[in-house]
C-alpha atoms as a PDB file:
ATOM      1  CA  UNK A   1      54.829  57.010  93.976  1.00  0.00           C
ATOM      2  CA  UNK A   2      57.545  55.599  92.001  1.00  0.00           C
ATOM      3  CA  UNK A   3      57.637  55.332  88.225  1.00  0.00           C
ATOM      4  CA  UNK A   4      58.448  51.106  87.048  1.00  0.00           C
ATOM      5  CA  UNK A   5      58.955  49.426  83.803  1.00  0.00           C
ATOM      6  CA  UNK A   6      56.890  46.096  82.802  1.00  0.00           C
ATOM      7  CA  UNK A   7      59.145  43.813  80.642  1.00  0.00           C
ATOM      8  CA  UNK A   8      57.184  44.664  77.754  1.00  0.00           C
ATOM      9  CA  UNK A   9      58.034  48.640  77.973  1.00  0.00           C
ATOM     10  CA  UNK A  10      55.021  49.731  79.181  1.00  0.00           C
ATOM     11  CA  UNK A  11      55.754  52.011  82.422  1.00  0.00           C
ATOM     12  CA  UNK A  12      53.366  52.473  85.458  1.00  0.00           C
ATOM     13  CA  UNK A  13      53.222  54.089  88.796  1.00  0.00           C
ATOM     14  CA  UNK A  14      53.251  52.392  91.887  1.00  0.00           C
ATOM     15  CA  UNK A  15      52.898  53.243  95.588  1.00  0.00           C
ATOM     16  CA  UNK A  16      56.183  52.372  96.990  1.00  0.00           C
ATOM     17  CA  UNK A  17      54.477  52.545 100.438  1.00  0.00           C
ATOM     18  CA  UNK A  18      52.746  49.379  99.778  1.00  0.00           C
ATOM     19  CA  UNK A  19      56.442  47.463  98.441  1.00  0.00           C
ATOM     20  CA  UNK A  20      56.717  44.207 101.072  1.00  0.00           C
ATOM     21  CA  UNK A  21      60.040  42.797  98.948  1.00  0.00           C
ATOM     22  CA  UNK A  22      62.221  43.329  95.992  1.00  0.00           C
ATOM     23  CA  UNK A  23      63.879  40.128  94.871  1.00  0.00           C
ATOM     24  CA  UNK A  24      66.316  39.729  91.940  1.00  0.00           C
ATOM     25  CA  UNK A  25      65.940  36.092  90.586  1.00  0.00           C
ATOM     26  CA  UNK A  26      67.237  36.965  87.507  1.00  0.00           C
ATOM     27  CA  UNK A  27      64.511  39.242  86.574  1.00  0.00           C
ATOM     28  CA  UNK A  28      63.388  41.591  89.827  1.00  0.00           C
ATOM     29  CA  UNK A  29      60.139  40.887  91.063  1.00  0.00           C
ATOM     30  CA  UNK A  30      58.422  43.505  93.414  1.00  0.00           C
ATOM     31  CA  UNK A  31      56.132  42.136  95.568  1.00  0.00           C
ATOM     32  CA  UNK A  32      52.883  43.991  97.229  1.00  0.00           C
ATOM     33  CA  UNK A  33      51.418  43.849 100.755  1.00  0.00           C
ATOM     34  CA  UNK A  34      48.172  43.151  99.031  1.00  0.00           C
ATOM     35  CA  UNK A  35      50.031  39.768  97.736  1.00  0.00           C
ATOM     36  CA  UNK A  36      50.782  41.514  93.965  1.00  0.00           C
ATOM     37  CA  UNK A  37      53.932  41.060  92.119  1.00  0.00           C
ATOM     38  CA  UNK A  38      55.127  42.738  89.130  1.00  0.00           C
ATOM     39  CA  UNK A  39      58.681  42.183  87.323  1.00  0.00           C
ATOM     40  CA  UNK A  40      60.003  45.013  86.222  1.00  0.00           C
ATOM     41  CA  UNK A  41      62.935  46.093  84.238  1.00  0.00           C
ATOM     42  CA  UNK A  42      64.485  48.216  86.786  1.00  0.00           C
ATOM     43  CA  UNK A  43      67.013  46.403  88.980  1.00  0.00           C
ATOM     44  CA  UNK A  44      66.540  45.846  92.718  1.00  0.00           C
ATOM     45  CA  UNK A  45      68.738  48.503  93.609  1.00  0.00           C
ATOM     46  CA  UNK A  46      67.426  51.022  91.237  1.00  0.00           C
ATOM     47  CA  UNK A  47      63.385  49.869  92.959  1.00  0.00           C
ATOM     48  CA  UNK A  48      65.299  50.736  96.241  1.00  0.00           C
ATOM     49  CA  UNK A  49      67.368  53.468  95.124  1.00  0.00           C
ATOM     50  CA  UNK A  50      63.390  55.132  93.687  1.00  0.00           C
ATOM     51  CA  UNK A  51      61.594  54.309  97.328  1.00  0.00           C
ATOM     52  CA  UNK A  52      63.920  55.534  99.258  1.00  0.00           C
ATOM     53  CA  UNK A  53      64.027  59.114  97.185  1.00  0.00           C
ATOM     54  CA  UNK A  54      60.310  58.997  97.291  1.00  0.00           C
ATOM     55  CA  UNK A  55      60.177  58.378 101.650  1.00  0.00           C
ATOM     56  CA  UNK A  56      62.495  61.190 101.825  1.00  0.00           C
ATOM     57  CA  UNK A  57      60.487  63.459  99.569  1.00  0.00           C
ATOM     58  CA  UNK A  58      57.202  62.140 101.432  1.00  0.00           C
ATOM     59  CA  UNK A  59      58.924  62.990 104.864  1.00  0.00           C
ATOM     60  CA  UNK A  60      60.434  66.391 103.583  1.00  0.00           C
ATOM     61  CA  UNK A  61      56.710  67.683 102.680  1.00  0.00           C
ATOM     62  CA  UNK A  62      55.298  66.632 106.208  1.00  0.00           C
ATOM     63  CA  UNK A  63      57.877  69.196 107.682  1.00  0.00           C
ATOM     64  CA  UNK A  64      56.679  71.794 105.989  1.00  0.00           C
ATOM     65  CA  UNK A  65      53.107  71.090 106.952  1.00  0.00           C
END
């Protein structure tokens, strides 16, 4: 789960399993494989930069298991 910022401040979580794109177009737009999009205030390589920290820490715990 990564933490996201709606345009008007208010933050929510979202499972960055479930991310199909992340566009940029001026605002970035992160679109859902349910069909959802949210802009957000993050850029596109700060959604990336999040989802890729959160894959690692989701692979990192199924070692240990």
């Amino acid at each position: 789960m990564i933490t996201l910022t709606r345009l008007d401040g208010s933050q929510f979580v979202l499972n960055a399993e479930l991310i199909r794109t992340v566009e940029q177009t001026p605002d970035t737009t992160v679109r859902l494989t349910s069909g959802e999009a949210y802009i957000v205030l993050e850029s596109m390589d700060e959604v990336v930069r999040r989802s890729v920290e959160y894959g690692q820490l989701l692979r990192g715990l199924l070692r240990l298991t």
